[in-house]
C-alpha atoms as a PDB file:
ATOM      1  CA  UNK A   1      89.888 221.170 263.893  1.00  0.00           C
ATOM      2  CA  UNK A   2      86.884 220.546 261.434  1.00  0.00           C
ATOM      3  CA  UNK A   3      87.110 219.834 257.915  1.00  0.00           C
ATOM      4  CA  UNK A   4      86.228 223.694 257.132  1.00  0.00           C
ATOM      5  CA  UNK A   5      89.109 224.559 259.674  1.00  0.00           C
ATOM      6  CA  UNK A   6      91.497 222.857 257.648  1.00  0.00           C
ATOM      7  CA  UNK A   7      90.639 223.673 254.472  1.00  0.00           C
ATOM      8  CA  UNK A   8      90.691 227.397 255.161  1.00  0.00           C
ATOM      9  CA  UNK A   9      93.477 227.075 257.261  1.00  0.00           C
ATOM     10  CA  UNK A  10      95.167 225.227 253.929  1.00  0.00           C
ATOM     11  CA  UNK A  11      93.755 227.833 251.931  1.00  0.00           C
ATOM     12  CA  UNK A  12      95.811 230.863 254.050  1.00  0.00           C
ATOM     13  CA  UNK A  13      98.974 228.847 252.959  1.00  0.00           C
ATOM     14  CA  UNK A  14      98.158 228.993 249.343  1.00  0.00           C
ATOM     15  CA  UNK A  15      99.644 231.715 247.089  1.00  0.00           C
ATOM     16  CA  UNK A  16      96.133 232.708 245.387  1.00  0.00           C
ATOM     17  CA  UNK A  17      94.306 230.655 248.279  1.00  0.00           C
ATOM     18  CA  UNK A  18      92.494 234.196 250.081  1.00  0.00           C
ATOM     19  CA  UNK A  19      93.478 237.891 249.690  1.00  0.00           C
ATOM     20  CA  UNK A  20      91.648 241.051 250.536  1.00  0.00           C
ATOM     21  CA  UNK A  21      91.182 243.931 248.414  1.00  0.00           C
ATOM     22  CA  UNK A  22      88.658 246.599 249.021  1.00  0.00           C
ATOM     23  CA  UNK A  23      84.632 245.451 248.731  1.00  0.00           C
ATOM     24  CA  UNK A  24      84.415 246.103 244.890  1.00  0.00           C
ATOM     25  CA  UNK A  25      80.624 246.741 243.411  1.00  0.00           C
ATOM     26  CA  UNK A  26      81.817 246.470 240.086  1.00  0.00           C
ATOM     27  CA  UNK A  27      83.834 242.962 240.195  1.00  0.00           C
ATOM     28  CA  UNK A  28      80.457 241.957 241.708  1.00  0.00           C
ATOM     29  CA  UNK A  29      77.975 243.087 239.084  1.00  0.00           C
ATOM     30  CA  UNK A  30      80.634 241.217 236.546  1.00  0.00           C
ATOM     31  CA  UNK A  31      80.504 238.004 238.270  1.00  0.00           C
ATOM     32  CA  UNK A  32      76.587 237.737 238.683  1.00  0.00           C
ATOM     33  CA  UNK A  33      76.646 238.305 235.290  1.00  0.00           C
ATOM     34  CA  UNK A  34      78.825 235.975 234.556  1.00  0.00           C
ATOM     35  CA  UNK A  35      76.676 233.823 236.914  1.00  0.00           C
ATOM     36  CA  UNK A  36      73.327 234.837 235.055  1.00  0.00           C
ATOM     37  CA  UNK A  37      75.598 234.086 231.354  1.00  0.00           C
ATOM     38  CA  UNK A  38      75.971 230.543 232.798  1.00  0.00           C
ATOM     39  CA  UNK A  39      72.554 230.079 233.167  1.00  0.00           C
ATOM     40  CA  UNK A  40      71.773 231.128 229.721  1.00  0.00           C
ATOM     41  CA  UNK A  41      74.336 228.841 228.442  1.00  0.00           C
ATOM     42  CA  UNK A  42      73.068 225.869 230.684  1.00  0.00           C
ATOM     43  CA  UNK A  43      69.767 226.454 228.857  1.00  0.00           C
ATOM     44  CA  UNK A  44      71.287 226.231 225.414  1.00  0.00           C
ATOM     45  CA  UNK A  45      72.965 223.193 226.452  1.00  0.00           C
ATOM     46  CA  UNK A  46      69.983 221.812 227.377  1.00  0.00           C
ATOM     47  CA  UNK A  47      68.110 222.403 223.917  1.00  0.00           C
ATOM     48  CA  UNK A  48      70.998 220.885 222.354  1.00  0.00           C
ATOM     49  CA  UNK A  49      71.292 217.410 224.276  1.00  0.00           C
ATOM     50  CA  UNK A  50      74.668 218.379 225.887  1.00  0.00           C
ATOM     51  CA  UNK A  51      74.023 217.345 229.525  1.00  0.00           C
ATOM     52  CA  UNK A  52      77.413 217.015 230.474  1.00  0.00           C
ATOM     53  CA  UNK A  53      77.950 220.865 230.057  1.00  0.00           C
ATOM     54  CA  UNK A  54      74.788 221.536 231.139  1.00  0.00           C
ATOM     55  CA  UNK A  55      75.797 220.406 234.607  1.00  0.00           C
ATOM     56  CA  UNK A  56      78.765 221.992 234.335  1.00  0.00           C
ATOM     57  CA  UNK A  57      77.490 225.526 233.279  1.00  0.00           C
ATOM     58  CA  UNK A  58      74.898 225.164 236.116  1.00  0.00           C
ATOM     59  CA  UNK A  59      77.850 224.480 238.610  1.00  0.00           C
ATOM     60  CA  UNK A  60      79.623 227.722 237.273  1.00  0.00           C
ATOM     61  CA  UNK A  61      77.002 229.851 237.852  1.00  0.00           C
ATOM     62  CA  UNK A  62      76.651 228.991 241.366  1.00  0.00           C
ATOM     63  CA  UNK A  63      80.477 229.293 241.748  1.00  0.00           C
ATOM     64  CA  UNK A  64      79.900 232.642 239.887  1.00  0.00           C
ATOM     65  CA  UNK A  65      76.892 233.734 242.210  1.00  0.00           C
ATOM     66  CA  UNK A  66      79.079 233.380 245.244  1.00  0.00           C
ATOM     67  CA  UNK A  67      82.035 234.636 243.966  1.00  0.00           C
ATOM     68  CA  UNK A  68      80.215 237.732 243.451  1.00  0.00           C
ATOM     69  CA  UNK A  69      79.557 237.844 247.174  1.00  0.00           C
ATOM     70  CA  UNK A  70      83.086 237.563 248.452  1.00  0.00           C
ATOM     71  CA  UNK A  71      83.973 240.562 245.782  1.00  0.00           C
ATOM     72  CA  UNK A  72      80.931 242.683 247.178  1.00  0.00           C
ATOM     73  CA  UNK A  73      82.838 242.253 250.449  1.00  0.00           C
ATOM     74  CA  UNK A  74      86.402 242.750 249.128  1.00  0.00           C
ATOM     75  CA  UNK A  75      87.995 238.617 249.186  1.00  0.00           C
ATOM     76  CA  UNK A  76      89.641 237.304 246.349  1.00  0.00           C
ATOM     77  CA  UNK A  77      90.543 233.659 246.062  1.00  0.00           C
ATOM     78  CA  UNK A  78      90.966 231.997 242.878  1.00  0.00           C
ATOM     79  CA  UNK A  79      91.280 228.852 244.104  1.00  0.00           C
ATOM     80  CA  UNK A  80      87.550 227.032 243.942  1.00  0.00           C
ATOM     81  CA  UNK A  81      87.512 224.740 247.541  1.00  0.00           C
ATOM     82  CA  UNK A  82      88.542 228.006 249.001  1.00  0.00           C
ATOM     83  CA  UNK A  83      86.247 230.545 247.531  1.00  0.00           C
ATOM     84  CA  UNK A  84      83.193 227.741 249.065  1.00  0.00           C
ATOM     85  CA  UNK A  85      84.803 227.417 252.689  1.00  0.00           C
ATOM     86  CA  UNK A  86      84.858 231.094 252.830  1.00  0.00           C
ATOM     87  CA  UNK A  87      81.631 231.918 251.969  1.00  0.00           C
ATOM     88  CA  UNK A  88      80.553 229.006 254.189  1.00  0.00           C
ATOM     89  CA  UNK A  89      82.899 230.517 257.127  1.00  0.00           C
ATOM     90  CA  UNK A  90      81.673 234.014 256.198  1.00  0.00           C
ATOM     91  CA  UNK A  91      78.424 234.282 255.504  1.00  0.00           C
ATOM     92  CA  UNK A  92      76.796 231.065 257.341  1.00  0.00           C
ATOM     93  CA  UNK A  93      74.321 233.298 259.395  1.00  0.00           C
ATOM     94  CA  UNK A  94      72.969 234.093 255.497  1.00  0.00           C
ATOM     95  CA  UNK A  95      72.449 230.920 253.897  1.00  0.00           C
ATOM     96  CA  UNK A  96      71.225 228.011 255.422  1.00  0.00           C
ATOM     97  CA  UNK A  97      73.021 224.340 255.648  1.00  0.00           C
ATOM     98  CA  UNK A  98      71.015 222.736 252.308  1.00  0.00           C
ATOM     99  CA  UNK A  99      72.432 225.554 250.389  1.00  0.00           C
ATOM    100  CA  UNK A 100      76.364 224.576 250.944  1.00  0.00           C
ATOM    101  CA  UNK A 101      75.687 220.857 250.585  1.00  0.00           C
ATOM    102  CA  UNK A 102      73.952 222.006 247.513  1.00  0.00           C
ATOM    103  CA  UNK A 103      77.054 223.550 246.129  1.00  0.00           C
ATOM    104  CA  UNK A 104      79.092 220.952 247.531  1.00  0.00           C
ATOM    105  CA  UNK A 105      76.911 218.375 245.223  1.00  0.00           C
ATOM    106  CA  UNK A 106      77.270 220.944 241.884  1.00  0.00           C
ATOM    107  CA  UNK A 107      80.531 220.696 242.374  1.00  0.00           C
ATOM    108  CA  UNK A 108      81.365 216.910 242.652  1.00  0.00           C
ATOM    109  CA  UNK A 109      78.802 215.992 239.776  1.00  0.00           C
ATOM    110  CA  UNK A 110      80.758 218.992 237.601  1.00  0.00           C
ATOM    111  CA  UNK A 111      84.221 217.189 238.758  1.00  0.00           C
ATOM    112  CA  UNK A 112      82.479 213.966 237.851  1.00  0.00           C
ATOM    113  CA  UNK A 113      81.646 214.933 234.230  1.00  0.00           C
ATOM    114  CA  UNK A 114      84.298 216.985 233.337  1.00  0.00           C
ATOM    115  CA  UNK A 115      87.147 214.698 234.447  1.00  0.00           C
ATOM    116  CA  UNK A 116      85.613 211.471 233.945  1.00  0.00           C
ATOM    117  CA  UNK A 117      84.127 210.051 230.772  1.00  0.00           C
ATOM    118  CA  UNK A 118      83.096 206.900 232.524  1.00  0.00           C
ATOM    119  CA  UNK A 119      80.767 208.939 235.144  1.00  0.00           C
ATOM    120  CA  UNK A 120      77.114 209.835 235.348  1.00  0.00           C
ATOM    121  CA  UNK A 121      74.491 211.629 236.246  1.00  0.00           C
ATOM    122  CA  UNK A 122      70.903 210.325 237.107  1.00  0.00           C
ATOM    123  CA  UNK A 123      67.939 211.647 235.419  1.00  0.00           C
ATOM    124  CA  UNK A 124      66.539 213.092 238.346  1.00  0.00           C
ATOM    125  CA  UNK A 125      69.692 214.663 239.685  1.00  0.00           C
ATOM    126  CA  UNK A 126      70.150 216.347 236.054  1.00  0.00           C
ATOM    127  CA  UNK A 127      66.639 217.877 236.257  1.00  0.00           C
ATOM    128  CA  UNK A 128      67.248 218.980 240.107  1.00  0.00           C
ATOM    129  CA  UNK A 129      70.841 220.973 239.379  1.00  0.00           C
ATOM    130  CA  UNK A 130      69.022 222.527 236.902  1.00  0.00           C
ATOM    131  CA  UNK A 131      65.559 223.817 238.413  1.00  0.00           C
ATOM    132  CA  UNK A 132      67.845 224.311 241.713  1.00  0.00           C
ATOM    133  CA  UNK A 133      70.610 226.560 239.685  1.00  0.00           C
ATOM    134  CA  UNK A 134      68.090 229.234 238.753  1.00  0.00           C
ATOM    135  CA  UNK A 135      67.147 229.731 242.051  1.00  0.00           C
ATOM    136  CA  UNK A 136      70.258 229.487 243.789  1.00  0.00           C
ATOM    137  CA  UNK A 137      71.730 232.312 242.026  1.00  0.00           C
ATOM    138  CA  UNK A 138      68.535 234.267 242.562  1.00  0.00           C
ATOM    139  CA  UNK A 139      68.992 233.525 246.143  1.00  0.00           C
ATOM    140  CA  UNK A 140      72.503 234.598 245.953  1.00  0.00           C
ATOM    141  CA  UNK A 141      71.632 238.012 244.475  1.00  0.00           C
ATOM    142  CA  UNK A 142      69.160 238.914 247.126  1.00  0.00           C
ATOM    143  CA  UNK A 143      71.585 238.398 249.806  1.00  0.00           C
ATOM    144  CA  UNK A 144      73.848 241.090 247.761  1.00  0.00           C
ATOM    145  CA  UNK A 145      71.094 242.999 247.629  1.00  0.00           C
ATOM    146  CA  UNK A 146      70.221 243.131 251.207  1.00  0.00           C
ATOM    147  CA  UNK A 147      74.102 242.812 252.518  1.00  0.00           C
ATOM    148  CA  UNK A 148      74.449 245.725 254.992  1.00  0.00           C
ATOM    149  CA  UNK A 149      77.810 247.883 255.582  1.00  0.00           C
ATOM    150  CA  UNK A 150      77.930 246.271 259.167  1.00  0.00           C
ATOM    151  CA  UNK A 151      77.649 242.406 257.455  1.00  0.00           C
ATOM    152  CA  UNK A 152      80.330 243.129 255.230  1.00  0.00           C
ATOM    153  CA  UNK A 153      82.515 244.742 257.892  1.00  0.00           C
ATOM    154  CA  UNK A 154      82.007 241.557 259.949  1.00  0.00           C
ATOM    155  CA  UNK A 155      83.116 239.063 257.435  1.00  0.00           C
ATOM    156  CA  UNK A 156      86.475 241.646 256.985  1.00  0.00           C
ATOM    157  CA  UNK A 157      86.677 241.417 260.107  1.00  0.00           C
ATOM    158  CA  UNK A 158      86.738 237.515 260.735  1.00  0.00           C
ATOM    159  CA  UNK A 159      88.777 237.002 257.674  1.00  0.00           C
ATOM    160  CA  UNK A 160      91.261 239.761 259.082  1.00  0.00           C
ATOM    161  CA  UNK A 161      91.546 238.290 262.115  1.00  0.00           C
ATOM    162  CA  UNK A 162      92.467 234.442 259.889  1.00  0.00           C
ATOM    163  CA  UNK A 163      94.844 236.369 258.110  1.00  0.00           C
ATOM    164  CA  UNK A 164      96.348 237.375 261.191  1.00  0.00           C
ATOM    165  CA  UNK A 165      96.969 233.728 262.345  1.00  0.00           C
ATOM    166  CA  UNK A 166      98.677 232.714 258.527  1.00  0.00           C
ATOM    167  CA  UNK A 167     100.789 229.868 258.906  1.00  0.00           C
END
């Protein structure tokens, strides 16, 4: 069992782990702008000197991007790690390996700031979340865009069949 196996599979045992609803256009539209709302606020951040938030408003509006995926397809799951292993168990075949360890990254230097007062992050990895936020969620938005019935089907159908096997 992989790492993504288990967290998943830890995920199905979790009360607000993964749930499916019906594919919901509006819950989508609200999250990508909520997504597009963190960027904005990442770029205020920025003009103000506040670099820890700006890393972690550009983390939220990748979380924010994707979580506007799973509700175009009809998957609720309120629980962060589990939201990013199903999208990465999902909807692989649409984003390519660099974009999950990108998110992965967000993620840890967001934990890392928000958690930690003793914790950093380099110049150059502050300047790359940024430029690399704006264009994930773009990238996001064009795979909503271009999701077909029969993709969305497909990922129902996988998680169906994983909700069939709940511990």
């Amino acid at each position: 069992m992989t790492p993504s196996d288990r967290r998943i599979s830890w995920c199905l045992r979790q009360k607000k782990g993964i749930r499916m609803e019906e594919p919901n256009d509006g819950l989508c539209k609200s999250y990508l702008k909520e997504a597009n709302d963190s960027l904005v606020s990442m770029n205020a951040n920025m003009k103000a000197g506040l670099r820890k938030w700006v890393i972690i408003t550009a983390y939220y509006a990748r979380y924010h991007a994707i979580y506007a995926l799973l509700r175009k397809a009809g998957i609720k799951s309120e629980i962060h790690d589990c939201s990013i292993a199903l999208v990465k168990y999902l909807f692989s075949g649409i984003f390519d390996r660099e974009f999950f360890a990108e998110l992965e990254e967000s993620k840890e230097q967001r934990i890392n700031l928000q958690y930690y007062t003793n914790r950093t992050v380099s110049d150059s990895d502050y300047e790359r979340n940024m430029t690399s936020s704006r264009e994930f969620v773009l990238r996001v938005e064009k795979a909503i865009d271009s999701l077909t019935f029969q993709e969305i089907s497909r990922a129902r159908e996988r998680l169906s069949d994983l909700l069939k096997k709940r511990p």
